[in-house]
C-alpha atoms as a PDB file:
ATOM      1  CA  UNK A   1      -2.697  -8.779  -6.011  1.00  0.00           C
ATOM      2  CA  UNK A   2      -6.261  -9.465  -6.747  1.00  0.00           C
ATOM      3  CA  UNK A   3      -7.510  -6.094  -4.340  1.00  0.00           C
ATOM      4  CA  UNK A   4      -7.861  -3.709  -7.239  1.00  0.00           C
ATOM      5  CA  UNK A   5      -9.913  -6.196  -9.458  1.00  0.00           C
ATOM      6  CA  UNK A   6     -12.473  -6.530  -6.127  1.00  0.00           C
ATOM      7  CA  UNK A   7     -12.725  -2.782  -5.469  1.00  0.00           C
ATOM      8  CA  UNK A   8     -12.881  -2.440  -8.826  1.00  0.00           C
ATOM      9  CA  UNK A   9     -10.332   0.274  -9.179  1.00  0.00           C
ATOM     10  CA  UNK A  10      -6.690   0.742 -11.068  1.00  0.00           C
ATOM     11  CA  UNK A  11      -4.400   2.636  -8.713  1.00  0.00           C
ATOM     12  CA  UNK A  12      -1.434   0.608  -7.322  1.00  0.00           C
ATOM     13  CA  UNK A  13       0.094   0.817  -4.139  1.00  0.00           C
ATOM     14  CA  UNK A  14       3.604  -0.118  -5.513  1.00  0.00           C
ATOM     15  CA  UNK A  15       5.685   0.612  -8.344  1.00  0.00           C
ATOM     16  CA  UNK A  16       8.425  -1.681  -9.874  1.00  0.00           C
ATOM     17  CA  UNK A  17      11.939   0.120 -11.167  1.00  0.00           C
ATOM     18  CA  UNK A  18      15.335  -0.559 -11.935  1.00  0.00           C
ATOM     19  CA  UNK A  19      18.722   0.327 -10.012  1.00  0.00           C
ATOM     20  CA  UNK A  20      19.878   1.356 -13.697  1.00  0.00           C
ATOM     21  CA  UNK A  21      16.571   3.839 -13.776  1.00  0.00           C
ATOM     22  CA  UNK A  22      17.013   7.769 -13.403  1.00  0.00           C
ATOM     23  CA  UNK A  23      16.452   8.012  -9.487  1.00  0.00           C
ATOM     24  CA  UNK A  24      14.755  11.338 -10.231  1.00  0.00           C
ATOM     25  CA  UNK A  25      12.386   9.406 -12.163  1.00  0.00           C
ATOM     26  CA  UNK A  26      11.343   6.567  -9.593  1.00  0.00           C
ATOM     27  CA  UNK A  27       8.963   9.201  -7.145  1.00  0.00           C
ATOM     28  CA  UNK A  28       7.919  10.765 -10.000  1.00  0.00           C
ATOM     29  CA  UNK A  29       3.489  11.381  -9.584  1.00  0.00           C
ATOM     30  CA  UNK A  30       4.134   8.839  -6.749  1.00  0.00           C
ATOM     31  CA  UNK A  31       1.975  10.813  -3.473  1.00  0.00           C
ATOM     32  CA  UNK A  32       1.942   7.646  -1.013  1.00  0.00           C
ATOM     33  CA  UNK A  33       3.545   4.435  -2.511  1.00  0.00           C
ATOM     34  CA  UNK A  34       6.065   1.742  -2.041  1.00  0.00           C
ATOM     35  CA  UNK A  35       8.748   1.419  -4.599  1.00  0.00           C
ATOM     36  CA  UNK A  36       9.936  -1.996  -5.240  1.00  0.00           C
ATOM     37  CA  UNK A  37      13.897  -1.223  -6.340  1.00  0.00           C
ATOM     38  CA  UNK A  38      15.419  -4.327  -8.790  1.00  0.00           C
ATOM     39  CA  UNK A  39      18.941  -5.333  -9.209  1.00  0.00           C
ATOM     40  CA  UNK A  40      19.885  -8.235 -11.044  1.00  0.00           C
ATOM     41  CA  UNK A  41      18.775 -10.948  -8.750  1.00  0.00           C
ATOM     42  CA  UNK A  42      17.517  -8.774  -5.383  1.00  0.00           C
ATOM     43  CA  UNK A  43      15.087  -6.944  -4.715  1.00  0.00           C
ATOM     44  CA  UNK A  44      14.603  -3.908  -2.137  1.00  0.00           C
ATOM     45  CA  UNK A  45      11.987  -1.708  -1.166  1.00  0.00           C
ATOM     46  CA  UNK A  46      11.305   1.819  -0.265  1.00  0.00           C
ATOM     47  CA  UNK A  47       8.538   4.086   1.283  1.00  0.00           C
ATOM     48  CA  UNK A  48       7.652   6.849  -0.660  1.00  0.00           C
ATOM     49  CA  UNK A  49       5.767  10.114   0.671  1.00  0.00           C
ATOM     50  CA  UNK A  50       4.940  12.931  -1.315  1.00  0.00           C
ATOM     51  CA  UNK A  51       7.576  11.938  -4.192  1.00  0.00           C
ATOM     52  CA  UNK A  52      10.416  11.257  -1.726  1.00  0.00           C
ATOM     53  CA  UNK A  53      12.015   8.216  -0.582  1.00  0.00           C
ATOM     54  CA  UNK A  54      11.244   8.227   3.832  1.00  0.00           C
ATOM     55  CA  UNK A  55      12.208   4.785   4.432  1.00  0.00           C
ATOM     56  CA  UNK A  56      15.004   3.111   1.846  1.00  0.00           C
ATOM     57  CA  UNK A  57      16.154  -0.214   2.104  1.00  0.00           C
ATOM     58  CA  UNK A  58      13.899  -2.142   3.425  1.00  0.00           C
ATOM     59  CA  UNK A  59      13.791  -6.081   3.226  1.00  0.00           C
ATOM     60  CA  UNK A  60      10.278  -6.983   2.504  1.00  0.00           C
ATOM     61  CA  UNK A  61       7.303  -5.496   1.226  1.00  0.00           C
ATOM     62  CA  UNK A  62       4.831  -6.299   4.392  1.00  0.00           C
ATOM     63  CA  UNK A  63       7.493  -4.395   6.620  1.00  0.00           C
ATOM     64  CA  UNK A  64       6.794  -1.647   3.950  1.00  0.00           C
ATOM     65  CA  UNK A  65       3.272  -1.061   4.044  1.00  0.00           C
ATOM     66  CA  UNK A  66       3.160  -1.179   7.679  1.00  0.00           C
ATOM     67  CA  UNK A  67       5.816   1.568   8.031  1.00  0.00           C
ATOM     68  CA  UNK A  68       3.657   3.473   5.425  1.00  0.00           C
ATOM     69  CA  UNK A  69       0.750   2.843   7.697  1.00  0.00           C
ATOM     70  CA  UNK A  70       2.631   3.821  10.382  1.00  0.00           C
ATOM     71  CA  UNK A  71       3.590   7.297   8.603  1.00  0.00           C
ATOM     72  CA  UNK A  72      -0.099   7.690   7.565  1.00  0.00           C
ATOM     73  CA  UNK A  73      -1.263   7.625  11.064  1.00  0.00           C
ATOM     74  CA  UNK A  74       1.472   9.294  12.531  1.00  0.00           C
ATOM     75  CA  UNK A  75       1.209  12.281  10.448  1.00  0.00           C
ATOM     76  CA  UNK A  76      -2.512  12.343  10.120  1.00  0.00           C
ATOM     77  CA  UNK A  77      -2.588  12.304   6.567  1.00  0.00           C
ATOM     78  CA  UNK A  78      -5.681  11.353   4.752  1.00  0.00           C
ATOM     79  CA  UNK A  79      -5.312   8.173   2.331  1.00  0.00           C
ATOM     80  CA  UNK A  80      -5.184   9.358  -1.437  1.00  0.00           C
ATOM     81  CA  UNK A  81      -8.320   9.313  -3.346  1.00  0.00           C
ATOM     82  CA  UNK A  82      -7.250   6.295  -5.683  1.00  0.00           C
ATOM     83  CA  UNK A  83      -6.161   3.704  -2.828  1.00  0.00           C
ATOM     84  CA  UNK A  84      -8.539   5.286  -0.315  1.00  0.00           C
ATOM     85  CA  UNK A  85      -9.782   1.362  -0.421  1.00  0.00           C
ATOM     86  CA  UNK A  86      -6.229  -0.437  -0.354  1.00  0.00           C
ATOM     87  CA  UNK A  87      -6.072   1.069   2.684  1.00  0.00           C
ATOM     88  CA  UNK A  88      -8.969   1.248   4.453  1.00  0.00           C
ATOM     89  CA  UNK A  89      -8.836  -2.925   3.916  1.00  0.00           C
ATOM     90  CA  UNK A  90      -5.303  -2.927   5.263  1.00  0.00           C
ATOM     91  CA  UNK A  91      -6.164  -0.945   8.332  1.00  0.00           C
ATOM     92  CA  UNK A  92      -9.913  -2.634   9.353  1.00  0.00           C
ATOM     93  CA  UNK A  93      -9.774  -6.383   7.618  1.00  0.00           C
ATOM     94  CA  UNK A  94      -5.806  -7.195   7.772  1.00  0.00           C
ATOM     95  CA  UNK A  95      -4.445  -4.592  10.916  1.00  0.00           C
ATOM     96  CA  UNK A  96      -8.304  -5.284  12.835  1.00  0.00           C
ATOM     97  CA  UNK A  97      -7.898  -1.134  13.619  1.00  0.00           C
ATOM     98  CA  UNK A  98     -11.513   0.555  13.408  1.00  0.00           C
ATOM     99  CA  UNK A  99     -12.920  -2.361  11.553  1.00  0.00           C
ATOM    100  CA  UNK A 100     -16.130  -1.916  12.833  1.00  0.00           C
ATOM    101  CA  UNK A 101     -16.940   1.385  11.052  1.00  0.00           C
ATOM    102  CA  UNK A 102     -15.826   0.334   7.191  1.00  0.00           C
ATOM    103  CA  UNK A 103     -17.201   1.649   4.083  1.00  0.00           C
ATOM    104  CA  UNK A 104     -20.151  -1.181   2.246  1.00  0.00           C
ATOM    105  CA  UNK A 105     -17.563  -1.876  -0.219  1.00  0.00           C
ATOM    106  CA  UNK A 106     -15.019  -3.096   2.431  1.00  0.00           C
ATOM    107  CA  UNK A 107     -17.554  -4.630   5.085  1.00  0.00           C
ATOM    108  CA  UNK A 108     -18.716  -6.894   2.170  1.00  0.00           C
ATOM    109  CA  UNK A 109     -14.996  -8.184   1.581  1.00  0.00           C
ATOM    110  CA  UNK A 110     -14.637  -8.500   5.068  1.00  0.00           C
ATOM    111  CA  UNK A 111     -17.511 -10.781   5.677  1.00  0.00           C
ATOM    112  CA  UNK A 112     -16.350 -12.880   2.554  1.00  0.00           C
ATOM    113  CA  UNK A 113     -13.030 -13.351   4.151  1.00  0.00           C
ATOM    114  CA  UNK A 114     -14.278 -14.049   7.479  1.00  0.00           C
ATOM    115  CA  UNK A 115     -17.120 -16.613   6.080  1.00  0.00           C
ATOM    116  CA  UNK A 116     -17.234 -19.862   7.599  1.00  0.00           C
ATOM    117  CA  UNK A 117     -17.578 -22.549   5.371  1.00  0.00           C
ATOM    118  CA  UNK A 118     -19.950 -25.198   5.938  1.00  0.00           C
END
């Protein structure tokens, strides 16, 4: 996902671990995140709030982030410092909620995206 490079920022909105991994382990640090969960050949995901699993077994990762968007919104809780951006594109360029009002880093990647070309 090219998102971080743009903002110029390192904080992911996913994390990759194994079935075989300590479960303890997978949430560990993790405030707001999805968790994509391997084993051998499939691949599951989870929505993570405040170090614990909310949603598990989910099929795709889009369904994902918008149930984490949903939770966000629903609960009023204030996107974390590090993906502050991620989000704020997700909701205003990619949802169209509130885009009017977006920082200068995300109006510029929004008028990039919506660019005609000539």
């Amino acid at each position: 996902m090219g998102l971080p490079y743009y903002l110029k920022y390192v904080a992911k909105l996913y994390k990759k671990v194994q079935v075989t991994d300590a479960e303890e382990d997978w949430t560990k640090g993790m405030a707001v995140g999805i968790l994509m969960v391997e084993q051998n050949d499939r691949v599951g995901f989870t929505v993570v709030l405040e170090e614990e699993i909310i949603f598990p077994s989910i099929s795709d990762f889009l369904t994902a982030v918008a149930l984490l968007m949903g939770l966000l919104f629903a609960l009023n809780i204030d996107y974390p410092r590090g993906l502050k951006y991620t989000f704020e594109v997700i909701q205003k360029v990619l949802m169209d909620i509130g885009g009017g009002q977006c920082s200068a880093l995300v109006h510029g990647l929004k008028n990039r995206l919506l660019r005609k070309k000539k």
